[in-house]
Protein backbone atom coordinates (compact mmCIF):
# COMPACT_ATOMS: atom_id res chain seq x y z
CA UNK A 1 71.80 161.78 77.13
CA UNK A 2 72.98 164.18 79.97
CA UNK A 3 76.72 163.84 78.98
CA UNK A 4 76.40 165.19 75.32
CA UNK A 5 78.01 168.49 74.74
CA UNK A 6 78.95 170.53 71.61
CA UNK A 7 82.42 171.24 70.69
CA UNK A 8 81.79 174.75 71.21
CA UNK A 9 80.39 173.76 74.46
CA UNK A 10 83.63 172.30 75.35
CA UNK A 11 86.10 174.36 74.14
CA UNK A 12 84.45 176.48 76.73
CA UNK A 13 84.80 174.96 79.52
CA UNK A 14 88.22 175.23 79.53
CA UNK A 15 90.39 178.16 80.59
CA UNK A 16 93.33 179.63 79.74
CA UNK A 17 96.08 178.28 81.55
CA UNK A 18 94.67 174.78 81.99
CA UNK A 19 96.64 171.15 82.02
CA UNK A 20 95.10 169.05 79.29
CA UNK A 21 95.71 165.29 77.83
CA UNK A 22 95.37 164.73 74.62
CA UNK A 23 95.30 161.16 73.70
CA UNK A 24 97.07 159.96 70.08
CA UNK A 25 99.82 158.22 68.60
CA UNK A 26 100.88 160.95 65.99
CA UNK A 27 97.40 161.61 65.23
CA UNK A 28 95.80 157.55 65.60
CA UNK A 29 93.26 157.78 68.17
CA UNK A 30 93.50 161.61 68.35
CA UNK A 31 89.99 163.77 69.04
CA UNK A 32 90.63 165.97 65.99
CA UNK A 33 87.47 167.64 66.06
CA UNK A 34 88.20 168.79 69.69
CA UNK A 35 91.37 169.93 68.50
CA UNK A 36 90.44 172.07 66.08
CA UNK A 37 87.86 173.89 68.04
CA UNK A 38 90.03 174.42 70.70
CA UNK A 39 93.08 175.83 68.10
CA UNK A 40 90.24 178.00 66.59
CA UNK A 41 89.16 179.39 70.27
CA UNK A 42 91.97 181.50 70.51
CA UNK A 43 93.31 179.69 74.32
CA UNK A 44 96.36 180.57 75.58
CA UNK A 45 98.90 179.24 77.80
CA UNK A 46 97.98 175.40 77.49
CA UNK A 47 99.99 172.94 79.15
CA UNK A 48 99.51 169.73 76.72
CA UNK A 49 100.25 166.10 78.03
CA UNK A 50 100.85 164.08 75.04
CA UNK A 51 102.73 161.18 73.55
CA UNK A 52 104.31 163.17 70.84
CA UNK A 53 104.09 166.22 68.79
CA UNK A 54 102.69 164.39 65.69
CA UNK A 55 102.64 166.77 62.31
CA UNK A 56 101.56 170.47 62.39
CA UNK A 57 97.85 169.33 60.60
CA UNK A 58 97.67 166.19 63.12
CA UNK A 59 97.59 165.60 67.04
CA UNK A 60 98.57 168.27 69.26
CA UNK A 61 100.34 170.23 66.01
CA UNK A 62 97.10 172.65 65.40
CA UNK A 63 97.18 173.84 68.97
CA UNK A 64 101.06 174.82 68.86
CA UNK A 65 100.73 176.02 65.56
CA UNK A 66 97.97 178.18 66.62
CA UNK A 67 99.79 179.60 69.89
CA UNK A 68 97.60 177.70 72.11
CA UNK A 69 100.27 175.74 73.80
CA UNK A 70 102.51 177.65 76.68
CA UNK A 71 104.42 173.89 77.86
CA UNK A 72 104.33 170.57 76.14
CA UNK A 73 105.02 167.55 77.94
CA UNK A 74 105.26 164.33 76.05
CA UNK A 75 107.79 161.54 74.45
CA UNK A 76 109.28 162.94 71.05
CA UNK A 77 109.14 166.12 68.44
CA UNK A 78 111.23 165.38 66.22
CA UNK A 79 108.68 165.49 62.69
CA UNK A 80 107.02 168.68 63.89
CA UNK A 81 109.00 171.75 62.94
CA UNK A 82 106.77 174.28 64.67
CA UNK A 83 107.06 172.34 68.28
CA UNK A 84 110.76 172.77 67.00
CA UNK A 85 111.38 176.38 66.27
CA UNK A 86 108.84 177.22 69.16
CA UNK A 87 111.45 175.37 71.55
CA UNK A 88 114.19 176.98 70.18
CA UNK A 89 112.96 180.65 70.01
CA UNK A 90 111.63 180.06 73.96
CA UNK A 91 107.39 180.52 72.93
CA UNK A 92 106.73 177.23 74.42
CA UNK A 93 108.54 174.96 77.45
CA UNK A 94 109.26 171.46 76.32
CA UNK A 95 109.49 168.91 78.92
CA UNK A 96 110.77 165.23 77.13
CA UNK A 97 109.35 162.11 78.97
CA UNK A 98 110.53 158.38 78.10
CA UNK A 99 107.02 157.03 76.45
CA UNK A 100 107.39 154.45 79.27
CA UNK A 101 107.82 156.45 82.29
CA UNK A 102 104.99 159.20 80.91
CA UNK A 103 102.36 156.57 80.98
CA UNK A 104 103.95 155.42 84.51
CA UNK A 105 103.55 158.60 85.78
CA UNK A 106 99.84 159.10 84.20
CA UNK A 107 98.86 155.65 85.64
CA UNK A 108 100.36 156.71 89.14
CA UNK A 109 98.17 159.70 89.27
CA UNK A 110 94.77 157.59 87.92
CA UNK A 111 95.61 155.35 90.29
CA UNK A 112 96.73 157.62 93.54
CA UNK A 113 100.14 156.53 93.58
CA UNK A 114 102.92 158.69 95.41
CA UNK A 115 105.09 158.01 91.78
CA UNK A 116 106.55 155.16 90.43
CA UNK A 117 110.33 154.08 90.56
CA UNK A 118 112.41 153.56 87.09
CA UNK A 119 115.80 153.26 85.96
CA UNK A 120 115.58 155.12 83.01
CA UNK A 121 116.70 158.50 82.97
CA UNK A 122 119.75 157.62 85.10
CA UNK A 123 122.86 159.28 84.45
CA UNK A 124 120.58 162.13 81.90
CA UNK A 125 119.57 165.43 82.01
CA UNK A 126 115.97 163.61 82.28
CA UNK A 127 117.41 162.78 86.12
CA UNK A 128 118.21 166.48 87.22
CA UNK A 129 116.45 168.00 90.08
CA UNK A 130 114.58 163.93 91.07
CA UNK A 131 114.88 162.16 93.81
CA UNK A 132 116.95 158.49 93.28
CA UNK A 133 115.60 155.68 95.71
CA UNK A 134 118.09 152.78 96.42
CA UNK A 135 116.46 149.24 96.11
CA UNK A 136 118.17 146.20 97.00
CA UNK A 137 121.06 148.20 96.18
CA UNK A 138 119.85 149.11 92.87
CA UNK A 139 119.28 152.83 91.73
CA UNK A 140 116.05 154.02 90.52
CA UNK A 141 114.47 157.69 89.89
CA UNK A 142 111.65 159.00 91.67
CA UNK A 143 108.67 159.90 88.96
CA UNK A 144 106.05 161.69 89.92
CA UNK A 145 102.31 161.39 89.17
CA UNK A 146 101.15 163.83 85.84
CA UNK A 147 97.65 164.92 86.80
CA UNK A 148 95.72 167.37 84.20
CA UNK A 149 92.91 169.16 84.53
CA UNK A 150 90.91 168.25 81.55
CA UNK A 151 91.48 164.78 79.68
CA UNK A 152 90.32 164.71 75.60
CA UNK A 153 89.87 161.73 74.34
CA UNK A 154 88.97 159.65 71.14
CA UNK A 155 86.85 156.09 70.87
CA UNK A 156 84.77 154.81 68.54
CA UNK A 157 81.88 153.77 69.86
CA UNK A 158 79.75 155.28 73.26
CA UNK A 159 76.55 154.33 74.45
CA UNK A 160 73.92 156.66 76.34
CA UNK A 161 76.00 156.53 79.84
CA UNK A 162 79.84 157.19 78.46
CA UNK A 163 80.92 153.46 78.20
CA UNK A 164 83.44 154.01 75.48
CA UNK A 165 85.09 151.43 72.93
CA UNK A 166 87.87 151.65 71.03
CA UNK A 167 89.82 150.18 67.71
CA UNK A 168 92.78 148.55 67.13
CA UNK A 169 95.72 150.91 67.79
CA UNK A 170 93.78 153.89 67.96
CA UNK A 171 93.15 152.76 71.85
CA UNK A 172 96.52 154.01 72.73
CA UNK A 173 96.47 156.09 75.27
CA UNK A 174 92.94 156.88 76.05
CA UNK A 175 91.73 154.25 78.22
CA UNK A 176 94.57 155.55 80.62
CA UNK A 177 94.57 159.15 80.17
CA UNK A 178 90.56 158.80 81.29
CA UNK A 179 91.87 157.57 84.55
CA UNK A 180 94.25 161.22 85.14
CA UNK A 181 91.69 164.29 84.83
CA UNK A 182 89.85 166.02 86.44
CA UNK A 183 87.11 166.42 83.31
CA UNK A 184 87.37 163.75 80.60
CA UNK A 185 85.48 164.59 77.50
CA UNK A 186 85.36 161.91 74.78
CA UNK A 187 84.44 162.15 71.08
CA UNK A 188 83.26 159.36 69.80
CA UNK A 189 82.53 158.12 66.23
CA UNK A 190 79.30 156.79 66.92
CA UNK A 191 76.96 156.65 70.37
CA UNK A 192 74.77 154.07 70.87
CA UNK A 193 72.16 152.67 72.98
CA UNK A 194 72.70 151.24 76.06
CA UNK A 195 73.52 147.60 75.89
CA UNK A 196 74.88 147.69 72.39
CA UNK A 197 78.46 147.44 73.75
CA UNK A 198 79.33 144.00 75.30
CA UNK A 199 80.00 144.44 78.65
CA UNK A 200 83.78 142.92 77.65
CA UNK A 201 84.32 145.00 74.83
CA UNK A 202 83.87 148.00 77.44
CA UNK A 203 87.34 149.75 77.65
CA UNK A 204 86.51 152.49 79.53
CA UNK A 205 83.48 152.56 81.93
CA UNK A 206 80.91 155.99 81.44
CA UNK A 207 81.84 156.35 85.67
CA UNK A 208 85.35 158.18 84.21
CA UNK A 209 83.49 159.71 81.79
CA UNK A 210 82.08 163.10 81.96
CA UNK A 211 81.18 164.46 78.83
CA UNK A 212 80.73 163.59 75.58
CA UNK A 213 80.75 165.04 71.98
CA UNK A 214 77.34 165.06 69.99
CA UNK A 215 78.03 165.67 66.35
CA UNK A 216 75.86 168.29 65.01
CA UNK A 217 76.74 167.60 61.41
């Protein structure tokens, strides 16, 4: 399988400095063993596109913890104190997206959009510095595409060419963060051989996929 990698392989592919997803609903559907390689790698300066901060043991919460993470941009901190006193004592940038416009603006950029156009934000601190675009007399703000450079994702099942599956609610937001990187790497619970998948049950196709994690253990 040409996409399998080690999680010391990938942790090295990526630089200091770099723009990475990392897919999870407060930890559900959250590539933990990517993670945790990545906190223990000593990085620096991460920007991390996520949903939310999760729990310093879960999600993104390893990487601030560790120092890894320069700017986070993502939907809520409130139940992680380090994101918290991190933001306060000016270690790391925090950029707060509505859940609903961050996935906009992910999708835009998967799908080469110039942005998408929403109403929410209007009249905030969220609308500061954006462009509003009248239509049909109705105000909406500009968003613009979020890109990254590296995309780390969760699924439970791959087969030999990337074609990844997921479960339940832990699908979240990988099938569309896989659509916004430059590199996606995926860590699967199991891979499987081709034709094990149903083609339906295919969430996202091994084409977006670039590498995958092969568990040593």
């Amino acid at each position: 399988m040409h996409l399998a990698i080690t999680l010391e392989e990938a942790v090295a592919m990526i630089p200091d400095g770099a723009r990475v997803m990392l897919s999870g609903f407060m930890g559900v559907g959250t590539p933990d063993g990517l993670v945790h390689a990545l906190a223990a790698s000593g990085k620096k300066d991460l920007t991390m596109i996520v949903n939310d901060a999760a729990r310093p043991d879960t999600g993104v919460g390893p990487l601030v913890t560790a120092g890894c993470v320069r700017k986070f941009i993502g939907s809520h901190i409130g139940v992680n104190p380090d994101v918290q006193e991190k933001m306060r004592s000016a270690e790391i940038e925090v950029e707060l997206v509505p859940q609903g416009t961050l996935v906009e603006r992910i999708r835009a950029a998967g799908m080469g959009l110039g942005g998408i156009l929403t109403p929410t934000g209007l009249g905030t601190l969220i609308a500061d510095g954006k462009q509003v675009i009248e239509v049909d007399g109705k105000p909406f703000l500009l968003e613009k595409p979020l890109r990254a450079d590296f995309a780390l994702i969760a699924a439970r099942s791959c087969d030999y060419v990337g074609n990844l599956t997921y479960m339940l609610s832990a699908t979240n937001f990988n099938p569309i963060m896989a659509l916004a990187a430059d590199v996606v790497i995926a860590e699967p619970e199991e891979i499987v051989p081709v034709g094990v998948i149903p083609p339906d049950a295919v969430k996202t196709p091994g084409i977006l996929v670039d590498h995958v994690i092969k568990r040593t253990a």
